[in-house]
N, C-alpha and C. Protein backbone atom coordinates (compact mmCIF):
# COMPACT_ATOMS: atom_id res chain seq x y z
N UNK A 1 41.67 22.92 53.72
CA UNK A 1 41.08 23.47 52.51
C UNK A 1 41.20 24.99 52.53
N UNK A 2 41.08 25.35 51.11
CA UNK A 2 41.14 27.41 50.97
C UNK A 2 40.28 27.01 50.50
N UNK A 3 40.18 28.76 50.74
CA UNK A 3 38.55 28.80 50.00
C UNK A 3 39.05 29.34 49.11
N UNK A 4 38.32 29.21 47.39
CA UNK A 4 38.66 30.15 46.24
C UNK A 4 38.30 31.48 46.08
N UNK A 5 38.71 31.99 45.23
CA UNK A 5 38.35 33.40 45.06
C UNK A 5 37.48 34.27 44.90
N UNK A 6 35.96 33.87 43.99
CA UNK A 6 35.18 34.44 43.84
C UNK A 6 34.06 33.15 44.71
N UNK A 7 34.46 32.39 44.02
CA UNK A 7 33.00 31.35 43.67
C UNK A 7 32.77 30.53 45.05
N UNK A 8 33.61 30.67 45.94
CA UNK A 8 33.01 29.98 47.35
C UNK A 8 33.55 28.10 47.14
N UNK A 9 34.86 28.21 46.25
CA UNK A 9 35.23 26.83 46.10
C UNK A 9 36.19 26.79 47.35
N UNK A 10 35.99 25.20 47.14
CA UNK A 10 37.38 25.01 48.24
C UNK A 10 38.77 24.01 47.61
N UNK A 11 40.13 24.26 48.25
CA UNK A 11 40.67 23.75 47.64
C UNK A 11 41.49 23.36 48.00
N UNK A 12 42.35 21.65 47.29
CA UNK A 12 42.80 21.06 48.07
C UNK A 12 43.83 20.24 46.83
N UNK A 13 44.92 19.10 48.05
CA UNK A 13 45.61 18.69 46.80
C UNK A 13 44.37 17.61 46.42
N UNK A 14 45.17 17.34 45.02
CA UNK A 14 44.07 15.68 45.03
C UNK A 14 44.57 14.54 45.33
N UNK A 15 43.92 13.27 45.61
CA UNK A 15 44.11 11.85 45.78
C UNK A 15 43.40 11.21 45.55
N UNK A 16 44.11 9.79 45.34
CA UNK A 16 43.72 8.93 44.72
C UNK A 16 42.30 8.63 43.96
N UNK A 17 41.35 8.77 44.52
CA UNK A 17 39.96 8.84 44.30
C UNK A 17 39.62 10.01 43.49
N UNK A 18 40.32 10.95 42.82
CA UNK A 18 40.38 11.69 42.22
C UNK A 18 40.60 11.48 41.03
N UNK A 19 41.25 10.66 41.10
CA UNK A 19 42.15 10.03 39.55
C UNK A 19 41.12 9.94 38.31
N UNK A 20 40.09 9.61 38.35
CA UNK A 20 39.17 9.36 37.23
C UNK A 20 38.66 10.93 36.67
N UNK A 21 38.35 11.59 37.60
CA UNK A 21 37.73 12.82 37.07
C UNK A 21 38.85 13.86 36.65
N UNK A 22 39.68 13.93 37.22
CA UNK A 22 40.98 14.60 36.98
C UNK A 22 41.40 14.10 35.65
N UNK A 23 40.81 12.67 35.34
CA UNK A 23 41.57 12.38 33.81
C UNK A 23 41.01 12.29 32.79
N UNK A 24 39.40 12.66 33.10
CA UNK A 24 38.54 13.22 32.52
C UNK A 24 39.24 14.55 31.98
N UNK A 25 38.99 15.21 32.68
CA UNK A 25 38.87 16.46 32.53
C UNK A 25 40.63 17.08 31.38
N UNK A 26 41.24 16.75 31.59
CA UNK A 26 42.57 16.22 31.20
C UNK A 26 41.96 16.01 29.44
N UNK A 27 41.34 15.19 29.31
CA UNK A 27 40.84 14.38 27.76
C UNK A 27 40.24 15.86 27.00
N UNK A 28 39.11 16.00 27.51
CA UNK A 28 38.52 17.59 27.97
C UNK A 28 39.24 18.53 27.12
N UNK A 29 39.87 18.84 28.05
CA UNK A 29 40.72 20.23 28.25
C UNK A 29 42.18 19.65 26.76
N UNK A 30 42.51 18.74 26.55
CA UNK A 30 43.19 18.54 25.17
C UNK A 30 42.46 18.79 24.02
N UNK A 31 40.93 18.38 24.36
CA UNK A 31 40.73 18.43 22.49
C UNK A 31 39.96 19.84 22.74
N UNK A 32 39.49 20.89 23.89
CA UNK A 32 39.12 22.00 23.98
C UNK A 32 40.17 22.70 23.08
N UNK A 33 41.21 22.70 23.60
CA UNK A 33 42.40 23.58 23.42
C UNK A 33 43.08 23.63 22.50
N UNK A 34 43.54 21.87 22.15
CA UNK A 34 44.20 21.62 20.84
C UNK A 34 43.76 20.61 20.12
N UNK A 35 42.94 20.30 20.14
CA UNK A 35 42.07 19.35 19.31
C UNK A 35 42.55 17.89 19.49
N UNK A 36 43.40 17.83 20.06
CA UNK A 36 43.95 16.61 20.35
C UNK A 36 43.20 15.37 21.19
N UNK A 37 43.00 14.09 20.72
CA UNK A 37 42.35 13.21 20.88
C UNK A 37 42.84 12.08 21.69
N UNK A 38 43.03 12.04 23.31
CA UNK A 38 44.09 11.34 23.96
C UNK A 38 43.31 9.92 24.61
N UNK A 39 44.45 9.34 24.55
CA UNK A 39 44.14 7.64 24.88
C UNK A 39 43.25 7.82 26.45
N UNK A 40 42.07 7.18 26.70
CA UNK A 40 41.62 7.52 28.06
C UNK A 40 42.33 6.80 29.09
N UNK A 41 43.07 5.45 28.86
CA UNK A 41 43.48 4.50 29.70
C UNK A 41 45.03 5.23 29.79
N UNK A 42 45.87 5.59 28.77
CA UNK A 42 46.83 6.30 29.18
C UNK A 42 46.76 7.73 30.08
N UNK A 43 46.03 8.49 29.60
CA UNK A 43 46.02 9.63 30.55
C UNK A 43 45.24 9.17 31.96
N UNK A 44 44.42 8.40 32.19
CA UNK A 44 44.09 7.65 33.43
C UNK A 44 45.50 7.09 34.46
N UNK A 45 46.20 6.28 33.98
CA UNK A 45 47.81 5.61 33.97
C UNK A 45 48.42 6.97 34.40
N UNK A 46 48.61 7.92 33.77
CA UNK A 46 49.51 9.09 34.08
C UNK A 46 49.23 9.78 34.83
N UNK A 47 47.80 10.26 35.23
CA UNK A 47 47.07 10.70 36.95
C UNK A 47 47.51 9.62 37.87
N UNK A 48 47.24 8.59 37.76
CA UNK A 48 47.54 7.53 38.73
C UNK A 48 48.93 7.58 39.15
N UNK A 49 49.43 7.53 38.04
CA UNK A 49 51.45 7.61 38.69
C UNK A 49 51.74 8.56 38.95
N UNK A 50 51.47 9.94 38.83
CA UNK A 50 51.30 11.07 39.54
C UNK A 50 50.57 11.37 41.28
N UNK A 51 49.86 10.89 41.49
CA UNK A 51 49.53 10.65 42.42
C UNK A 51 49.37 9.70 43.25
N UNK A 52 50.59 9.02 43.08
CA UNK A 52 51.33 7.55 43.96
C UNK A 52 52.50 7.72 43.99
N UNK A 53 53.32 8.71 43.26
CA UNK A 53 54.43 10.10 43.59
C UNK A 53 54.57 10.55 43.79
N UNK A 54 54.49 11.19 44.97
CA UNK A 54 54.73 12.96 45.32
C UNK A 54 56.41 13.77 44.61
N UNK A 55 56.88 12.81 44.72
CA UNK A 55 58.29 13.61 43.69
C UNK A 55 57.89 13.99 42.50
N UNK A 56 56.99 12.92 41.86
CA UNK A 56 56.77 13.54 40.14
C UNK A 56 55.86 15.06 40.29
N UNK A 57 55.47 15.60 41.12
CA UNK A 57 54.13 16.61 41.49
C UNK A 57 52.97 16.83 42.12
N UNK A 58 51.85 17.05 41.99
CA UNK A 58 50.79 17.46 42.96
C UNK A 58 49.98 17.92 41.90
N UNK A 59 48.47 17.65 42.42
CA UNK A 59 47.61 18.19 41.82
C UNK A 59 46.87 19.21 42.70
N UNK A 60 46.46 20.22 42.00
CA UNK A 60 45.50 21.37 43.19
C UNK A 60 44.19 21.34 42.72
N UNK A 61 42.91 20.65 43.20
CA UNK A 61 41.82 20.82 42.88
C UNK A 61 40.61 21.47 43.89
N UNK A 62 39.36 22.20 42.94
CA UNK A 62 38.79 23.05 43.23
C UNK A 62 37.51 22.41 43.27
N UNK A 63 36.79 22.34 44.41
CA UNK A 63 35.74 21.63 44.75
C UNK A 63 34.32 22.67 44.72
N UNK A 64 33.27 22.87 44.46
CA UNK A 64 32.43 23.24 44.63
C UNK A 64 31.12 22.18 45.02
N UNK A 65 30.20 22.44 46.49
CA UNK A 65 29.21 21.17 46.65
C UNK A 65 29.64 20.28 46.39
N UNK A 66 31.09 19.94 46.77
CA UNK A 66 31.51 18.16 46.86
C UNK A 66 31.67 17.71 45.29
N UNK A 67 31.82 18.71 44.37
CA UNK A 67 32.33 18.52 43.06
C UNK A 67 32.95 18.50 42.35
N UNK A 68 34.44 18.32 42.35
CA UNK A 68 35.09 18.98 41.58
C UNK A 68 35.14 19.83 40.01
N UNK A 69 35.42 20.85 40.54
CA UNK A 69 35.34 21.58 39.09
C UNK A 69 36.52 22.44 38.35
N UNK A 70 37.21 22.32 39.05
CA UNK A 70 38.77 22.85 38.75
C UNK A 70 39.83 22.28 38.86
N UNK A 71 41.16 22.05 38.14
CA UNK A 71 42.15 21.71 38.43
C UNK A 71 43.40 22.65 38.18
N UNK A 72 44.79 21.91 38.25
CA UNK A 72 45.67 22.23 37.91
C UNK A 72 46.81 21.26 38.60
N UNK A 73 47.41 20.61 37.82
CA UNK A 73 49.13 20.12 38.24
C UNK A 73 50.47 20.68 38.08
N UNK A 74 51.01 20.57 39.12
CA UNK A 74 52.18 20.91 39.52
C UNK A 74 53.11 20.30 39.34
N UNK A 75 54.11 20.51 38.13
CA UNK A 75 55.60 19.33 38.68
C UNK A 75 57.00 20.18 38.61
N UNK A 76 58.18 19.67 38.71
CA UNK A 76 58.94 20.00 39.10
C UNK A 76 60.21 20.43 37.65
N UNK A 77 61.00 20.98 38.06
CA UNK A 77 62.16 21.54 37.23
C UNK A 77 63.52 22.17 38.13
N UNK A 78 64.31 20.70 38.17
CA UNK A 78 65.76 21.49 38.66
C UNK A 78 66.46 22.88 37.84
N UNK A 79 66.26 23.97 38.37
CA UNK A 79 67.60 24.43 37.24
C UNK A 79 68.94 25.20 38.29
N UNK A 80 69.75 24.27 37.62
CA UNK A 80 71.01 24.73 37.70
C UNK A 80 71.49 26.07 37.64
N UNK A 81 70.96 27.03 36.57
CA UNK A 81 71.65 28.42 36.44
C UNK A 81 70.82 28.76 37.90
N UNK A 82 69.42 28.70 38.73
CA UNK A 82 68.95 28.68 39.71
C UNK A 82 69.55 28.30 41.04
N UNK A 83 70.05 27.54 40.94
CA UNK A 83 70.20 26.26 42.36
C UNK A 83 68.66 26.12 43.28
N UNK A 84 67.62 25.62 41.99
CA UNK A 84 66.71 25.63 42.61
C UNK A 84 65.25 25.25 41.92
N UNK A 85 64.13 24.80 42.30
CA UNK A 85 63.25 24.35 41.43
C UNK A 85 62.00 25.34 40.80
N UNK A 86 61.97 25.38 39.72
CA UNK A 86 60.32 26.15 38.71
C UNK A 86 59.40 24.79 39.05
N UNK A 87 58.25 25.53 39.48
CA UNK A 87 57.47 24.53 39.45
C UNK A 87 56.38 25.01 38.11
N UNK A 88 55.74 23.80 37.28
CA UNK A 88 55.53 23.99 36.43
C UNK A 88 53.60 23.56 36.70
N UNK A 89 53.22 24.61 35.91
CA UNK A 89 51.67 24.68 36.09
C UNK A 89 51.07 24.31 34.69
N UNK A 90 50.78 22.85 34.91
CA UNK A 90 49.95 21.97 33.83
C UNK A 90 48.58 22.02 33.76
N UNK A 91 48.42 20.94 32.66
CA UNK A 91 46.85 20.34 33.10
C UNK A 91 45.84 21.45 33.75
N UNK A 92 45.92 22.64 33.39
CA UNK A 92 45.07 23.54 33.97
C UNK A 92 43.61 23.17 33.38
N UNK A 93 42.36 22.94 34.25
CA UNK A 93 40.74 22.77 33.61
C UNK A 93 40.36 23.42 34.37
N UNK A 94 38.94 23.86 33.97
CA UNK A 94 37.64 24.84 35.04
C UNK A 94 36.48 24.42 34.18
N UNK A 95 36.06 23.48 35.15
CA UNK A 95 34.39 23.06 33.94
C UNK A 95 33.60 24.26 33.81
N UNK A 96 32.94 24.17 32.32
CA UNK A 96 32.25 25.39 31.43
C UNK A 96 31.21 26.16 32.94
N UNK A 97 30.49 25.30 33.61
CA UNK A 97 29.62 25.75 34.61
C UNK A 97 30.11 26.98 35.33
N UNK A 98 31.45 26.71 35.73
CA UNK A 98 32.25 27.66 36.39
C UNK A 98 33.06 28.95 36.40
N UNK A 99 33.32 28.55 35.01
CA UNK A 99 33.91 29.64 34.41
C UNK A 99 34.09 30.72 34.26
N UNK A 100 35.01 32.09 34.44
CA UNK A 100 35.10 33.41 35.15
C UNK A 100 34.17 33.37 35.85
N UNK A 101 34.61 32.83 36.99
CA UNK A 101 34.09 32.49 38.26
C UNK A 101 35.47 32.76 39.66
N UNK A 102 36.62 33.17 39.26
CA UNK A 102 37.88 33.06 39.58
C UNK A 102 38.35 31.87 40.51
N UNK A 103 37.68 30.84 39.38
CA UNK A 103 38.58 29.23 40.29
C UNK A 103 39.97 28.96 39.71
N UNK A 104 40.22 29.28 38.81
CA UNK A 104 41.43 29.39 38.21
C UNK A 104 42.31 30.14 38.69
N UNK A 105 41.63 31.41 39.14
CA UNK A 105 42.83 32.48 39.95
C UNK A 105 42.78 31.62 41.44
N UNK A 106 42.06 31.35 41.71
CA UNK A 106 42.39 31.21 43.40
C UNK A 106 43.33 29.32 42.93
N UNK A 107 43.46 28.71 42.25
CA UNK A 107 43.84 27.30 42.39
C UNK A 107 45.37 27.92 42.03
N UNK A 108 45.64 28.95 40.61
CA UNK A 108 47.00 29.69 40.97
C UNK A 108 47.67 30.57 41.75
N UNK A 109 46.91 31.08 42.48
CA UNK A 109 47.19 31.75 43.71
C UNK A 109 47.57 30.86 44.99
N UNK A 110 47.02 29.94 45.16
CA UNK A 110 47.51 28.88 46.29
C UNK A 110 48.45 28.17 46.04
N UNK A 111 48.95 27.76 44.89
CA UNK A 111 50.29 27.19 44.34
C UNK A 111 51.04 27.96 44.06
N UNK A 112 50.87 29.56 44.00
CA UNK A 112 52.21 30.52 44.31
C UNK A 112 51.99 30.96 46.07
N UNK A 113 51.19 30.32 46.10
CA UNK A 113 51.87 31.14 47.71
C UNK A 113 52.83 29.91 48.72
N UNK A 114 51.96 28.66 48.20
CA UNK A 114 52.64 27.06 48.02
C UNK A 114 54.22 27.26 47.67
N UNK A 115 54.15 27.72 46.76
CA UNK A 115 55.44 28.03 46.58
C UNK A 115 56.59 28.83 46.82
N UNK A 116 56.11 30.09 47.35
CA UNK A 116 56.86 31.19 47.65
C UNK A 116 57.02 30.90 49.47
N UNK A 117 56.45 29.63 49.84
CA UNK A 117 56.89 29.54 51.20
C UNK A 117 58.02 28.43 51.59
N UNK A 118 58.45 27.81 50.06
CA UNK A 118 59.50 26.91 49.93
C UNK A 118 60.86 27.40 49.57
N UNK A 119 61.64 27.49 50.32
CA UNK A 119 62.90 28.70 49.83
C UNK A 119 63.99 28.09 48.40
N UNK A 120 63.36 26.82 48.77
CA UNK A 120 64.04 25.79 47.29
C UNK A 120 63.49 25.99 45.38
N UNK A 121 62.29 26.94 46.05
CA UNK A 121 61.35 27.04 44.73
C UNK A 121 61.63 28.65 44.04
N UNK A 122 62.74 28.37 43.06
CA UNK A 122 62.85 29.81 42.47
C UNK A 122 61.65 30.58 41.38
N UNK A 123 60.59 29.53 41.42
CA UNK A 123 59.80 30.53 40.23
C UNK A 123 58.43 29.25 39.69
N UNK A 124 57.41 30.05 38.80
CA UNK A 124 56.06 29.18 38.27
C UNK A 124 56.86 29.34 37.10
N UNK A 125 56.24 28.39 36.05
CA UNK A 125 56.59 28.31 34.68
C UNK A 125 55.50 27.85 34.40
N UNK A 126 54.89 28.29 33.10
CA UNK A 126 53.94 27.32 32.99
C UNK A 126 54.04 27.24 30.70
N UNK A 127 53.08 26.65 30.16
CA UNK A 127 53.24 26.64 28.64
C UNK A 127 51.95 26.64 28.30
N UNK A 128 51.91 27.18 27.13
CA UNK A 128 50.50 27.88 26.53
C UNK A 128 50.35 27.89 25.13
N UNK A 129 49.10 26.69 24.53
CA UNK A 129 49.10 26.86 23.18
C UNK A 129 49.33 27.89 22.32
N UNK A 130 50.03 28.19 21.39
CA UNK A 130 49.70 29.93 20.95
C UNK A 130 48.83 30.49 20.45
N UNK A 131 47.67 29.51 20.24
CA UNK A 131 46.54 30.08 19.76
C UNK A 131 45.19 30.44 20.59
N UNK A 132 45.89 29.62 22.37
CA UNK A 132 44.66 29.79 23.10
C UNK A 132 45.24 31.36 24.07
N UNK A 133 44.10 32.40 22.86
CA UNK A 133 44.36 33.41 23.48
C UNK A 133 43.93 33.97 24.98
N UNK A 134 42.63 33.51 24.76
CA UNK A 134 42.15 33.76 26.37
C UNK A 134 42.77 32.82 27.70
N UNK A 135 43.25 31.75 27.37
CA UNK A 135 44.38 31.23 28.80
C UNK A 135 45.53 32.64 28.98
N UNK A 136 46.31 32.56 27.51
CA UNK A 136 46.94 33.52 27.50
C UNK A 136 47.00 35.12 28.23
N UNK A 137 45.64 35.65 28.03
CA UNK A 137 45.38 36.64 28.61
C UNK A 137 44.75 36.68 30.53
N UNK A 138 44.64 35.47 30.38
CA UNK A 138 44.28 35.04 31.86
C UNK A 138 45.65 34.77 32.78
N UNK A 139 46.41 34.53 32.15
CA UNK A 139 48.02 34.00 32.89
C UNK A 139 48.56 35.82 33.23
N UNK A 140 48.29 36.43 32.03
CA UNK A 140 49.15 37.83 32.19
C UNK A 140 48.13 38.44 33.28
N UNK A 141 46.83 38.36 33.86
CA UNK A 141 46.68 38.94 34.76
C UNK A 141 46.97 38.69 36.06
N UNK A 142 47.39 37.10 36.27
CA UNK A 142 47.82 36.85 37.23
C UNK A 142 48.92 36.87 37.55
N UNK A 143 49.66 37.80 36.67
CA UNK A 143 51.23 38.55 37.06
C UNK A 143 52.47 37.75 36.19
N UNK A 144 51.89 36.66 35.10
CA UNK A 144 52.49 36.11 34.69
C UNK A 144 53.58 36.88 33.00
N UNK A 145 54.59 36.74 33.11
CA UNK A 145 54.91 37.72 31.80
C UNK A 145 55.60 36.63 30.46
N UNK A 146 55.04 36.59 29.48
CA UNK A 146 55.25 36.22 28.24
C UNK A 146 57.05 35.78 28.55
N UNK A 147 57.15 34.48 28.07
CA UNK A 147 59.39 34.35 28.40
C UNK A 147 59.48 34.25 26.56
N UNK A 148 60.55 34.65 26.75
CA UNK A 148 61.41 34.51 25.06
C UNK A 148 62.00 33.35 24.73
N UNK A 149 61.74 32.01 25.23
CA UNK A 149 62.17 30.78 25.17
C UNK A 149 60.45 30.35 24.26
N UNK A 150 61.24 29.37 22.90
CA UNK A 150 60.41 28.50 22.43
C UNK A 150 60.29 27.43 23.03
N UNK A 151 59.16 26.65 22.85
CA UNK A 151 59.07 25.18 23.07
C UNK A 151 59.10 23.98 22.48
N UNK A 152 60.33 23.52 21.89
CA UNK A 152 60.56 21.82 21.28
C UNK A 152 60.24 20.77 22.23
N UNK A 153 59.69 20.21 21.04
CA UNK A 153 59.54 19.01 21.68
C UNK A 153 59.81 17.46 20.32
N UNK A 154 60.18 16.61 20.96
CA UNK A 154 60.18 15.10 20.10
C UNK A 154 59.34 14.05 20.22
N UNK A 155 58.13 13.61 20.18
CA UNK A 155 57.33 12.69 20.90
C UNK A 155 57.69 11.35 20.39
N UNK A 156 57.56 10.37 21.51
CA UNK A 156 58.18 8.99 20.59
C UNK A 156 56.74 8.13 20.73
């Protein structure tokens, strides 16, 4: 375990037994952000196969008194112009209790240092509603800089 940054969390990947609150929080953190209203048994299904994969990613969660109160997932991105993988920073939550509390900086700080000790891992990427300004302004202090690439997508 690390310890987090301000708040005296500790932090770790998650497993299995995790799966429920992690997909909580997941439901949460969609209709916080974008109002979006997600199936509970599917996003349950998609923690679960995530974490009975280690190829699809990793989750980094932030425990306080045996609680979890923070997350964030990790998955992967070959790129070719690279010869090498972006790991991509999802599913970011910090329950309201916690909040600028710097569990968020210390859960991204341990997945860049996670990363910068893998010589295969060229870079974080991560994606950001455009209207959620304060994630926004929270990413740029943690050294993160605005990219000039849009984001499409097709959902089926």
């Amino acid at each position: 375990m690390v310890a987090g940054e301000r708040a005296g969390a500790n932090l770790r990947r998650a497993v299995m037994t995790d799966a429920g609150i992690i997909a909580a929080y997941n439901i949460v953190m969609a209709e916080e952000t974008e109002g979006k209203a997600l199936d509970p048994a599917t996003v349950l299904a998609g923690v679960e196969a995530l974490l009975a994969d280690p190829a699809k990613g990793f989750y980094l969660v932030a425990e306080m008194e045996g609680r979890v109160v923070g997350q964030a997932m990790v998955t992967y991105e070959w790129s070719d112009w690279w010869n090498g993988s972006f790991w991509w920073v999802q599913s970011v939550y910090v329950h309201p209790d916690v909040r600028r509390q710097g569990i968020f900086s210390g859960i991204f700080r341990e997945i860049e240092r996670g990363a910068r000790k893998l010589p295969g891992v060229v870079g974080l990427r991560l994606y950001v509603d455009a209207e959620n300004l304060r994630a926004q302004e929270a990413y740029r202090r943690l050294g993160m800089d605005e990219s000039n690439y849009l984001m499409f997508e097709r959902g089926f």
